[in-house]
C-alpha atoms as a PDB file:
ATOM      1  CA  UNK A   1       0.353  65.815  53.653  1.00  0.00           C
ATOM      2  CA  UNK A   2       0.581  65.514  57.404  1.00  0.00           C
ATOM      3  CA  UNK A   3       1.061  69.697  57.478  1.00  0.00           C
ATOM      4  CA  UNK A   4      -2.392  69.777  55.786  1.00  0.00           C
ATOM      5  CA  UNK A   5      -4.172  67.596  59.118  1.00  0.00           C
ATOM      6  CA  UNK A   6      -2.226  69.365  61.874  1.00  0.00           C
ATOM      7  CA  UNK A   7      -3.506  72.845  60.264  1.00  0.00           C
ATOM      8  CA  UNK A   8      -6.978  72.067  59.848  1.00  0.00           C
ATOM      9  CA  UNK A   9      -6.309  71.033  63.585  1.00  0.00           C
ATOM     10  CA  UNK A  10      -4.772  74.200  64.764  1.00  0.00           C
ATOM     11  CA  UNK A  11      -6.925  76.397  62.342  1.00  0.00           C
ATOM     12  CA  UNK A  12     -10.161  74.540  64.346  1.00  0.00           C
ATOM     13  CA  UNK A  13      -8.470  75.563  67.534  1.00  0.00           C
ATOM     14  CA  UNK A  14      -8.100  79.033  66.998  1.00  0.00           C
ATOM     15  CA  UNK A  15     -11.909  79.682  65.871  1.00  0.00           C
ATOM     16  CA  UNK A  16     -12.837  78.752  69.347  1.00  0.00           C
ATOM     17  CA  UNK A  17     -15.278  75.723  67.353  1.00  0.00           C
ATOM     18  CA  UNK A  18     -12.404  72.969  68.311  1.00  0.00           C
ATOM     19  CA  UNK A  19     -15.280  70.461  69.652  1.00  0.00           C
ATOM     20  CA  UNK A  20     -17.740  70.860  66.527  1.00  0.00           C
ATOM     21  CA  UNK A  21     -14.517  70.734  63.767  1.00  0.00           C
ATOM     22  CA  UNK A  22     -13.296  67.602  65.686  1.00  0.00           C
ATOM     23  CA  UNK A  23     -16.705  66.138  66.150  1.00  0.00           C
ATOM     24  CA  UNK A  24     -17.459  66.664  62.174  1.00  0.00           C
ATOM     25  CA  UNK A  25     -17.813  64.234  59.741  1.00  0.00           C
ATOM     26  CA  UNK A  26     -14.960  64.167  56.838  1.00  0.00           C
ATOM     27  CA  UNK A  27     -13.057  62.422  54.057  1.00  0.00           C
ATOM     28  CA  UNK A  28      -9.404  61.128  55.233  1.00  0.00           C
ATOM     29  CA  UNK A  29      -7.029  59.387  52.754  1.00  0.00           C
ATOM     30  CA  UNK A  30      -4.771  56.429  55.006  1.00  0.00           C
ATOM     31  CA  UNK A  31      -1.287  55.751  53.838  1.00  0.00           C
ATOM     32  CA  UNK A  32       0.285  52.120  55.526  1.00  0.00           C
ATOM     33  CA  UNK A  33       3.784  52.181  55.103  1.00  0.00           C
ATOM     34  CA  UNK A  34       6.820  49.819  56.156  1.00  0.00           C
ATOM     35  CA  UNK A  35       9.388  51.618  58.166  1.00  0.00           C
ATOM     36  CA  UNK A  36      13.084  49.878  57.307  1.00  0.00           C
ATOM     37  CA  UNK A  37      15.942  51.113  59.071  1.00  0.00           C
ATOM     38  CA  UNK A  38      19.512  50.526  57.562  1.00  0.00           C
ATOM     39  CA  UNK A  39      22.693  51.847  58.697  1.00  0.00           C
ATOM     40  CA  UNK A  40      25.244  53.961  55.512  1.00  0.00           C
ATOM     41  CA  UNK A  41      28.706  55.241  56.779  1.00  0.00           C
ATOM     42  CA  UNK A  42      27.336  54.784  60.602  1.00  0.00           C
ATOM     43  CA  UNK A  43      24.610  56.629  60.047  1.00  0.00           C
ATOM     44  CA  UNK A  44      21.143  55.522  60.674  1.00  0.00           C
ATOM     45  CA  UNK A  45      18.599  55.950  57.302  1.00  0.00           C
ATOM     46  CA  UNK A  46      15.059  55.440  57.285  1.00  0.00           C
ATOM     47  CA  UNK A  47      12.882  54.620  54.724  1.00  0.00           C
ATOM     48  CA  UNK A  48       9.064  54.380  54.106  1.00  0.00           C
ATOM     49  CA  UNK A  49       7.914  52.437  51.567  1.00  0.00           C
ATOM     50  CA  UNK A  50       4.705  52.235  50.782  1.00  0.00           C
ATOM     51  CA  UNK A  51       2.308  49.392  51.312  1.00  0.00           C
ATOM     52  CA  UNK A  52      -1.485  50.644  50.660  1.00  0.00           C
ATOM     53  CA  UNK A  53      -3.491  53.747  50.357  1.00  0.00           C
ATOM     54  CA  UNK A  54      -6.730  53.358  51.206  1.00  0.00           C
ATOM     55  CA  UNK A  55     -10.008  56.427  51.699  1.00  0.00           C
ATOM     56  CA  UNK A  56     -12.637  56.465  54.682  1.00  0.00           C
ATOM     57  CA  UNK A  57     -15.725  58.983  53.749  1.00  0.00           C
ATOM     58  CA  UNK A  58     -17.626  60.784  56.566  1.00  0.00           C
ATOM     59  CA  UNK A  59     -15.776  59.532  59.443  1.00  0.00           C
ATOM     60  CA  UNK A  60     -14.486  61.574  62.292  1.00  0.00           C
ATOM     61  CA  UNK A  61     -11.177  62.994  63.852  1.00  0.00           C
ATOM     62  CA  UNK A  62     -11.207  60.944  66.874  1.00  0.00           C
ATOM     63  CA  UNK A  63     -12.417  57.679  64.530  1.00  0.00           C
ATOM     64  CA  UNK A  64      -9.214  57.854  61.632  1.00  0.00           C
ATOM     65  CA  UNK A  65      -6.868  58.298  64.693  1.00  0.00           C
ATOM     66  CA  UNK A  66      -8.217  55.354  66.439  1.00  0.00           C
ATOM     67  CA  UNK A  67      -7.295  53.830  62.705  1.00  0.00           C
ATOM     68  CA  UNK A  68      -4.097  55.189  61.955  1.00  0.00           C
ATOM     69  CA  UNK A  69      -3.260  54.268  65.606  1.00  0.00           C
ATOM     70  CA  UNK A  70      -4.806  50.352  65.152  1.00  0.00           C
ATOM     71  CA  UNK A  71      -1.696  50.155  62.253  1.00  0.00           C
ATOM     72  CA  UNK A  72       1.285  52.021  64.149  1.00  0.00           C
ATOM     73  CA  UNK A  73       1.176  49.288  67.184  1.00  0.00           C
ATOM     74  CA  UNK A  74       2.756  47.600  64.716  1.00  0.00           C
ATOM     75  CA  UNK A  75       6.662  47.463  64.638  1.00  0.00           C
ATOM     76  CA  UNK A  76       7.859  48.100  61.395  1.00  0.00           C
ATOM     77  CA  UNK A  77       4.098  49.592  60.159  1.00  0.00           C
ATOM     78  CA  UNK A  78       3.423  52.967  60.200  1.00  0.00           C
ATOM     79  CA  UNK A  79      -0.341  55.315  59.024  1.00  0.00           C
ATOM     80  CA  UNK A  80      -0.330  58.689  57.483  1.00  0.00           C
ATOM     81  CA  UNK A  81      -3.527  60.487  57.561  1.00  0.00           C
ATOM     82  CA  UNK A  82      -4.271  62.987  55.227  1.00  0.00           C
ATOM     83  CA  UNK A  83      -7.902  65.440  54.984  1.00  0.00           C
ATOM     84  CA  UNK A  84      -9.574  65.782  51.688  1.00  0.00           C
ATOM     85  CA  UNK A  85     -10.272  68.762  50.952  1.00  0.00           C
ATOM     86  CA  UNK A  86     -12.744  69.766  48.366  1.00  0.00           C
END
């Protein structure tokens, strides 16, 4: 999921059209999960566990950062952004 963003980031990079591809309006999907950490056999295991899935339509790069950003200043929260692609 995350692989998908950071290459649409890179690929907008590369074309030289960074500013216009960041700048453009598209669809993101937001994952909120709850990060629990738990020790097994002194080992430290983290887990993710969902707690909602939500879509934004025509909204920026800089704008679902600001988002996804807004929900990880929480401690045990953390946002996943994912593109649509069509």
């Amino acid at each position: 999921m995350q692989q998908k963003f950071k290459t649409y980031l890179n690929m907008s990079a590369k074309k030289g059209k960074w500013t216009e591809r960041f700048n453009q309006k598209n669809d993101f999907d937001f994952t909120v999960s709850r990060v629990i950490v738990t020790r097994v056999a002194y080992s430290r295991v983290t887990k993710l566990i969902p707690v909602s899935q939500f879509s934004l339509f025509g909204i920026t790069v800089s704008e679902a950062q600001k988002i996804a950003r807004s929900f990880n200043t929480l401690a045990d929260h953390v946002c996943m952004i994912t593109l649509i692609e069509e």
